[in-house]
C-alpha atoms as a PDB file:
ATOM      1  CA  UNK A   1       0.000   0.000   0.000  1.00  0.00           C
ATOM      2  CA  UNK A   2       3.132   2.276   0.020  1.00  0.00           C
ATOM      3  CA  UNK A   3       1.909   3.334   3.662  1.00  0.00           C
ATOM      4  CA  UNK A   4       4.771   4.041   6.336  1.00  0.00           C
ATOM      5  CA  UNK A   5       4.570   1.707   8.899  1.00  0.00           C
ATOM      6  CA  UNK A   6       5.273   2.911  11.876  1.00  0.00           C
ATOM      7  CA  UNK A   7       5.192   1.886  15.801  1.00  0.00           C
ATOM      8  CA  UNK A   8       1.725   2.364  17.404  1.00  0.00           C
ATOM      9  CA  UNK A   9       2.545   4.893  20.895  1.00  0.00           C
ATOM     10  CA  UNK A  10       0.654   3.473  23.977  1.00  0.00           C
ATOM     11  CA  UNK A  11       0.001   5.887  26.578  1.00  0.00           C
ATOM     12  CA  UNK A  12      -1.435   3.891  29.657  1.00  0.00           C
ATOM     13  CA  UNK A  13      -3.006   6.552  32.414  1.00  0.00           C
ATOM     14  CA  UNK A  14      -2.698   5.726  35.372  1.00  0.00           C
ATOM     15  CA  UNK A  15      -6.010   4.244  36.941  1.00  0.00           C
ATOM     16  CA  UNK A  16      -5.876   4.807  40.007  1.00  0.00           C
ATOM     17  CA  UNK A  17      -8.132   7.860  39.447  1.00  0.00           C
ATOM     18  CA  UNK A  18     -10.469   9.092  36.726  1.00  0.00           C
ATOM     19  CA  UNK A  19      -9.001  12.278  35.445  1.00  0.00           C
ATOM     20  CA  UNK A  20     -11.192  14.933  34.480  1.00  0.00           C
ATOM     21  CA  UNK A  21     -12.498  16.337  31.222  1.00  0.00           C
ATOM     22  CA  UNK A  22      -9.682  18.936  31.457  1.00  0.00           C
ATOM     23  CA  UNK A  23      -6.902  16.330  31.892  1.00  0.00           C
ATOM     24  CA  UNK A  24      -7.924  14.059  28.923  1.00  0.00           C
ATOM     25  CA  UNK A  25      -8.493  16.576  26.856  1.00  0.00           C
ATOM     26  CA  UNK A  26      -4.678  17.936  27.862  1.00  0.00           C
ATOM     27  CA  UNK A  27      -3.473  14.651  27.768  1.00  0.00           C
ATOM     28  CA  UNK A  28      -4.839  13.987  24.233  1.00  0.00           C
ATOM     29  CA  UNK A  29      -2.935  17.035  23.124  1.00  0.00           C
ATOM     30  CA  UNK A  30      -0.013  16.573  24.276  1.00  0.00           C
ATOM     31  CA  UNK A  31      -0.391  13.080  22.906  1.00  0.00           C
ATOM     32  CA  UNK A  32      -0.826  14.585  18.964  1.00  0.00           C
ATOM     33  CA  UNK A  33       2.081  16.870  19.790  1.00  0.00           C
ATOM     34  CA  UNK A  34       3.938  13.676  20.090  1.00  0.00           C
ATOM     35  CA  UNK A  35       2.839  11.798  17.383  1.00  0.00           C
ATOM     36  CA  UNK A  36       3.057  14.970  14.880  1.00  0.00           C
ATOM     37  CA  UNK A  37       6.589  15.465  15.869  1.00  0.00           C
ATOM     38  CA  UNK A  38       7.933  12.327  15.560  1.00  0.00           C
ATOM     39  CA  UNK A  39       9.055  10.837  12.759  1.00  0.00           C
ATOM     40  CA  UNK A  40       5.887   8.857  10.703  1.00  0.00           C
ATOM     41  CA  UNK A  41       7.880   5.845  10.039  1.00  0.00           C
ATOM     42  CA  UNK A  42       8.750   5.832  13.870  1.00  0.00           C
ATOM     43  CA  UNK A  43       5.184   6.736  14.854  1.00  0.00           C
ATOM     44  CA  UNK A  44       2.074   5.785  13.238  1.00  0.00           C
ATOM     45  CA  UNK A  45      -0.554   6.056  15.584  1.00  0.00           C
ATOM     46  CA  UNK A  46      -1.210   7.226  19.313  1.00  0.00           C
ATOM     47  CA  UNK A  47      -3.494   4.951  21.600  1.00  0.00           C
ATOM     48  CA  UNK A  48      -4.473   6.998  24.969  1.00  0.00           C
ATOM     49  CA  UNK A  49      -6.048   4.666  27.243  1.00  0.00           C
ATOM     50  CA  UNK A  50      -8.040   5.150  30.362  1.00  0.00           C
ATOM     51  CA  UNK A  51      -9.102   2.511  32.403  1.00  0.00           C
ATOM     52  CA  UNK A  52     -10.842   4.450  34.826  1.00  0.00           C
ATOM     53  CA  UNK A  53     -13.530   5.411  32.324  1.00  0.00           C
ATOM     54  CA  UNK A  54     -13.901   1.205  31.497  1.00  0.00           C
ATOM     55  CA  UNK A  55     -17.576   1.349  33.691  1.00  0.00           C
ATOM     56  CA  UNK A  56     -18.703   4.704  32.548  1.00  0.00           C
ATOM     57  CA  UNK A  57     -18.930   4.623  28.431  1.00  0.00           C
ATOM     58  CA  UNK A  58     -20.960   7.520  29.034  1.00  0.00           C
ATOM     59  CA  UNK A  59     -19.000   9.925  30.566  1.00  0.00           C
ATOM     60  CA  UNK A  60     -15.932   8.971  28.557  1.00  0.00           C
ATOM     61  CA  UNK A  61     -18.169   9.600  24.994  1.00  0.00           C
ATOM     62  CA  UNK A  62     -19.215  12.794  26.483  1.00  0.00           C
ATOM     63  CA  UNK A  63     -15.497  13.775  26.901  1.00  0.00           C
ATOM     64  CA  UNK A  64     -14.817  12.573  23.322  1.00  0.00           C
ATOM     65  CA  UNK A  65     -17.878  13.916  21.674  1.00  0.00           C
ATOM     66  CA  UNK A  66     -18.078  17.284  23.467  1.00  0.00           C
ATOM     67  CA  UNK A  67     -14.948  18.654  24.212  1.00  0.00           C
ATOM     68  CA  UNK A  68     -12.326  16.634  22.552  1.00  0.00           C
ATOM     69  CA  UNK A  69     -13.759  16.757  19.229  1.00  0.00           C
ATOM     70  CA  UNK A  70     -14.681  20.370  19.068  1.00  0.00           C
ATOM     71  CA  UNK A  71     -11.106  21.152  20.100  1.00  0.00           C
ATOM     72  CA  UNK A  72     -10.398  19.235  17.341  1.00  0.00           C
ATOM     73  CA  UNK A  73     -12.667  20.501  14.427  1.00  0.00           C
ATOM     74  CA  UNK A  74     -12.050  24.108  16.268  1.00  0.00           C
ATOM     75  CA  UNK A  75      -8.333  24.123  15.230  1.00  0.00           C
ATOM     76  CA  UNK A  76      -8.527  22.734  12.034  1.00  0.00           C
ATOM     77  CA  UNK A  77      -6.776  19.581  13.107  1.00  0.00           C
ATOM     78  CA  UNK A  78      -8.816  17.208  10.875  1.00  0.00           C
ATOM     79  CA  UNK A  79      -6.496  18.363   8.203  1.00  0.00           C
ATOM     80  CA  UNK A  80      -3.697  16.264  10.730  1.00  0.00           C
ATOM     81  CA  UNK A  81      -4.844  13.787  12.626  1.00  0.00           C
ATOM     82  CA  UNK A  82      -7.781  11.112  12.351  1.00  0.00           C
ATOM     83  CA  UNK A  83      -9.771  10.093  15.906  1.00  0.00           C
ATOM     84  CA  UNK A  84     -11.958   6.928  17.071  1.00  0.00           C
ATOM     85  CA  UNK A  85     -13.185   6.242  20.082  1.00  0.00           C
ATOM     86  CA  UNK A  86     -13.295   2.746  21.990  1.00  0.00           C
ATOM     87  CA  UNK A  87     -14.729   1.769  25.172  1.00  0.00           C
ATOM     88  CA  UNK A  88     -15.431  -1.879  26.589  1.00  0.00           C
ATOM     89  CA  UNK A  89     -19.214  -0.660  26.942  1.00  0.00           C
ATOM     90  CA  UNK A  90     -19.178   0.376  23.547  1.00  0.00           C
ATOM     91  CA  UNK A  91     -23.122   0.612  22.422  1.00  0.00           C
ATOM     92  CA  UNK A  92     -23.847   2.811  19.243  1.00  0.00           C
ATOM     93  CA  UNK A  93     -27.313   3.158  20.188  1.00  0.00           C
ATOM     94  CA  UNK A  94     -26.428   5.078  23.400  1.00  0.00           C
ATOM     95  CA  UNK A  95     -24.543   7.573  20.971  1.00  0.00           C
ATOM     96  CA  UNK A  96     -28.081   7.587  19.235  1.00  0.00           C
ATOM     97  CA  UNK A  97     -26.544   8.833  15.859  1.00  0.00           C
ATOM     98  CA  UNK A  98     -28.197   8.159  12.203  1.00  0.00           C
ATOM     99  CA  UNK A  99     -25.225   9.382  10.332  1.00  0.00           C
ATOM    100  CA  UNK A 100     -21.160   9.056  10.415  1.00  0.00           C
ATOM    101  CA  UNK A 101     -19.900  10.898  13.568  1.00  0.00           C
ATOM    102  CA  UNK A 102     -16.148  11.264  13.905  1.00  0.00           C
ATOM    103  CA  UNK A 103     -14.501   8.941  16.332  1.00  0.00           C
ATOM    104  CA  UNK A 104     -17.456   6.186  16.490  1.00  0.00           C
ATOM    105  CA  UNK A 105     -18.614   3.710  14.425  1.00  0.00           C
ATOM    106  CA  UNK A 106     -20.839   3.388  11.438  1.00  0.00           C
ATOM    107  CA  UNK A 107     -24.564   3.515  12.799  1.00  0.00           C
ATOM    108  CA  UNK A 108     -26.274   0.339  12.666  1.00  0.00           C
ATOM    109  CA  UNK A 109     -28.616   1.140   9.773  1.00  0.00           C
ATOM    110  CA  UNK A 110     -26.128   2.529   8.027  1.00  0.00           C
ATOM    111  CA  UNK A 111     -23.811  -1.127   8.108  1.00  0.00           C
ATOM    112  CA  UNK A 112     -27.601  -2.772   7.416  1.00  0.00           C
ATOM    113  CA  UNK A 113     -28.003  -0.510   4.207  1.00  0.00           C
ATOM    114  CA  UNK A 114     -24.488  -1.287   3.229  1.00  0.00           C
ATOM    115  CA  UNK A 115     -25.142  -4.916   3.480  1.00  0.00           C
ATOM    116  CA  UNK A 116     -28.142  -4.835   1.443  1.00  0.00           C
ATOM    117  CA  UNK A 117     -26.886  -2.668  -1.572  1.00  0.00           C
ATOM    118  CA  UNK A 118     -23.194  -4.978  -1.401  1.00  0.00           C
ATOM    119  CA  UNK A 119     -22.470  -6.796  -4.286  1.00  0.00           C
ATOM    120  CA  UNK A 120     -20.740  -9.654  -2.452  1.00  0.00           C
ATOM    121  CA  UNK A 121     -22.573 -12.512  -3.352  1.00  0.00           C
ATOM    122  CA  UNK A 122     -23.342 -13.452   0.126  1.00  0.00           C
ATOM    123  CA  UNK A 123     -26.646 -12.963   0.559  1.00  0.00           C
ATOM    124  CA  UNK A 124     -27.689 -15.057   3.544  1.00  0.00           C
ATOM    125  CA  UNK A 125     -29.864 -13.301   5.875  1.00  0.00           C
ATOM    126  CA  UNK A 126     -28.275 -11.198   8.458  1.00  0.00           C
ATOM    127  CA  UNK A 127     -30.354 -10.236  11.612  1.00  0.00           C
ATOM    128  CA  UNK A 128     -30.582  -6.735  12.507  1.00  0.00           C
ATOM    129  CA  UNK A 129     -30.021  -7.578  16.515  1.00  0.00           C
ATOM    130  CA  UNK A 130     -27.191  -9.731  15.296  1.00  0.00           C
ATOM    131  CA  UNK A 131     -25.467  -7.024  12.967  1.00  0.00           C
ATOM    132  CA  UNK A 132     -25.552  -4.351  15.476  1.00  0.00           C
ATOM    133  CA  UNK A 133     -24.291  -6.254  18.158  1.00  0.00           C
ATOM    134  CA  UNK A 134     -21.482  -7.256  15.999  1.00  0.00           C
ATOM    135  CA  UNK A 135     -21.183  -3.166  15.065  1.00  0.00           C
ATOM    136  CA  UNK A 136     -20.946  -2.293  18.618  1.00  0.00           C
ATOM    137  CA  UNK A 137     -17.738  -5.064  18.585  1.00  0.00           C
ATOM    138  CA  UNK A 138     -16.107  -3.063  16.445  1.00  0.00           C
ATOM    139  CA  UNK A 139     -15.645  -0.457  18.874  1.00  0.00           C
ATOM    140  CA  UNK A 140     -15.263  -2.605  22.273  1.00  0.00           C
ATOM    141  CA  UNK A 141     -11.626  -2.661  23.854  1.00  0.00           C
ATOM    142  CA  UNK A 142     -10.445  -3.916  27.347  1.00  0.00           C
ATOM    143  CA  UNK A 143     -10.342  -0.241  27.866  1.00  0.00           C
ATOM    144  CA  UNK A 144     -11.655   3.626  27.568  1.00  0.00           C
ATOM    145  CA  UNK A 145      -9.247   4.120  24.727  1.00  0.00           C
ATOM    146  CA  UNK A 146      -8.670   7.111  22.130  1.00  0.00           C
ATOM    147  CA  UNK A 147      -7.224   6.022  18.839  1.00  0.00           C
ATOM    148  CA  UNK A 148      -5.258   9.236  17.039  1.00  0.00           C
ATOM    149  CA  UNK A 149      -4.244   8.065  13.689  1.00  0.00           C
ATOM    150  CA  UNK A 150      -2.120  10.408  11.176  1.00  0.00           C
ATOM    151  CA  UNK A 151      -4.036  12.084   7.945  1.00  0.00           C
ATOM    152  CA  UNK A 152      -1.671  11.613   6.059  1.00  0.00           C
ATOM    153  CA  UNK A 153      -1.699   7.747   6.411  1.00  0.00           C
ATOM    154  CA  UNK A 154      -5.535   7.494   6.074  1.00  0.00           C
ATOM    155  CA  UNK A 155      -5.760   9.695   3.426  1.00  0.00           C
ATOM    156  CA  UNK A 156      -3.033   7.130   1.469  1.00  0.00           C
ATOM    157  CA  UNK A 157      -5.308   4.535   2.599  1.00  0.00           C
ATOM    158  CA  UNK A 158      -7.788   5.637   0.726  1.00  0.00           C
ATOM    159  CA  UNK A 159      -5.635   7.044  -2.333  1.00  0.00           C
ATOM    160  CA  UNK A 160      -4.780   3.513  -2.539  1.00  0.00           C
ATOM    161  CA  UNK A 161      -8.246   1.937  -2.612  1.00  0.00           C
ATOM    162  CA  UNK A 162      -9.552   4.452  -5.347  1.00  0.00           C
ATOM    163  CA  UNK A 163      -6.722   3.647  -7.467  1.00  0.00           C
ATOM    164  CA  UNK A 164      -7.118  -0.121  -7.520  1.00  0.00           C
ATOM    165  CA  UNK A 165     -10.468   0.652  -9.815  1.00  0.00           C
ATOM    166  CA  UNK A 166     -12.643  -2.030 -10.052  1.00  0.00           C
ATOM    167  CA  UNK A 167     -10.160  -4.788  -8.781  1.00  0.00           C
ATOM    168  CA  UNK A 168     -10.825  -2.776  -5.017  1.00  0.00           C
ATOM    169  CA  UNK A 169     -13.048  -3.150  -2.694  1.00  0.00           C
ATOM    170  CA  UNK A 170     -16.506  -1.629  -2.983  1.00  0.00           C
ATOM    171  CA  UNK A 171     -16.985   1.150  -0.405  1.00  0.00           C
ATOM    172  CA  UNK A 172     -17.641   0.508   3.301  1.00  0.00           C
ATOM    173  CA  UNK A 173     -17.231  -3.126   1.983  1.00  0.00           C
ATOM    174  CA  UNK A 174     -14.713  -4.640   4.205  1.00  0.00           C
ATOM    175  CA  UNK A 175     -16.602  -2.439   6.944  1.00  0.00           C
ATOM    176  CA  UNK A 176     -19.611  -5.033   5.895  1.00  0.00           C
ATOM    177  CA  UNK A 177     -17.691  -8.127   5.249  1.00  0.00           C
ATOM    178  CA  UNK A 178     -16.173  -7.678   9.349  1.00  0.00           C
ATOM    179  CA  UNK A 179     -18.828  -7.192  10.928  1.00  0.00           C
ATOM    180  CA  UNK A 180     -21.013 -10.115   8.998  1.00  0.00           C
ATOM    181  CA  UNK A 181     -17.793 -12.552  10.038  1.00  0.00           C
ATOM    182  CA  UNK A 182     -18.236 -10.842  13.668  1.00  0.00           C
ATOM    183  CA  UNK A 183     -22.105 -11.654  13.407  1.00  0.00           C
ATOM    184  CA  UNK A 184     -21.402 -15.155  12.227  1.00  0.00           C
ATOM    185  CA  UNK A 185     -19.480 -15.429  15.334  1.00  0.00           C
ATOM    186  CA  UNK A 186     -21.181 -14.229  17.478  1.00  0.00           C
ATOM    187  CA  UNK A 187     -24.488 -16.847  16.241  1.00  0.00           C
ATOM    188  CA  UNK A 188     -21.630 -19.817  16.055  1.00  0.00           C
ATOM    189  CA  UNK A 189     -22.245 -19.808  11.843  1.00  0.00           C
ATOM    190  CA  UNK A 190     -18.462 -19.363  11.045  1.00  0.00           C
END
C-alpha cells in the first residue's frame, strides 16, 4: 500500500483515578504533539487509554464527543490527525446517531443498508439484533481508549483503494464483510 509503517505509541493513564475532562483533553494534546513530531515511520498512531472510564462509556463519549472533538474541528486539526473512540461498553445506540460521527462507528442502519446494496454474493440473511451487536464489537476494547491516527496515512489509505479501480473493494465493503464474520461469530455460523 506504500503506507509508512510505523510503531503504534501506547500511553497507559494511570487508573488509580479518573481524570477529568480537562486532563484528557490535555493529555490527548499533548499526545498529537507527540505523534506529529515524531518521525511517521517511527510513529504511526497514538493509543491513549483510560481505564478508569472502562464502567462509565458515558461519561468517557461525552469527553470525546463534546470537548475533545470540538477542540479538534475548532483548530482545524482534521487536516492532521484522524480520531476513534473505543470503550469496553461500547453501544452505538447510546450515541443515538443516524449518520457518520467522527470517532465512532458506522450507525447500525447505516452497516444494514451497506449490506443490502453490497455486491458480495453473500446474501444469507443477516439479523438486525445480530449485525448491530457485531457493530458495537467493532468499537469494544479492554479499555476507555482514544485512537489518534495520522491524515496523512488514512488519506493514502484511501488514495490507494480508489486507485485499484474495479479490482478494489466496494466502499464501506470490508466495513460489511467484518462485521457479517463478527455476526457469524457471534451466532456460532463461522
Amino acid at each position: 500500500v506504500h503506507i509508512t509503517v510505523g510503531h503504534t505509541g501506547y500511553c497507559n493513564i494511570p487508573s488509580k483515578r479518573k481524570l477529568n475532562a480537562a486532563e484528557v483533553t490535555s493529555l490527548f494534546w499533548s499526545e498529537v504533539s507527540f505523534l506529529l513530531n515524531s518521525p511517521q515511520d517511527e510513529w504511526a498512531t497514538s493509543l491513549l487509554v483510560f481505564p478508569a472510564y472502562d464502567l462509565d462509556f458515558d461519561a468517557f463519549i461525552e469527553i470525546c464527543d463534546k470537548i475533545v472533538e470540538p477542540s479538534v474541528v475548532a483548530t482545524k486539526s482534521t487536516d492532521y490527525i484522524g480520531r476513534a473512540w473505543f470503550h469496553p461498553l461500547y453501544n452505538a445506540d447510546a450515541v443515538g446517531h443516524s449518520t457518520v460521527i467522527a470517532g465512532h462507528a458506522i450507525p447500525h442502519k447505516m452497516v444494514e443498508q451497506f449490506r443490502a446494496s453490497s455486491n458480495d454474493g453473500n446474501k444469507k440473511e443477516l439479523h438486525y439484533d445480530s449485525l448491530a451487536r457485531a457493530n458495537d464489537l467493532v468499537r469494544q476494547t479492554p479499555h476507555a481508549t482514544i485512537n489518534i491516527l495520522r491524515r496523512s496515512q488514512l488519506t493514502k489509505a484511501g488514495d490507494y483503494e480508489k486507485s485499484l479501480g474495479h479490482r478494489g473493494p466496494k466502499p464501506n465493503s470490508v466495513y460489511v464483510r467484518n462485521a457479517v464474520r463478527l455476526s457469524d461469530s457471534l451466532l456460532g455460523n463461522e
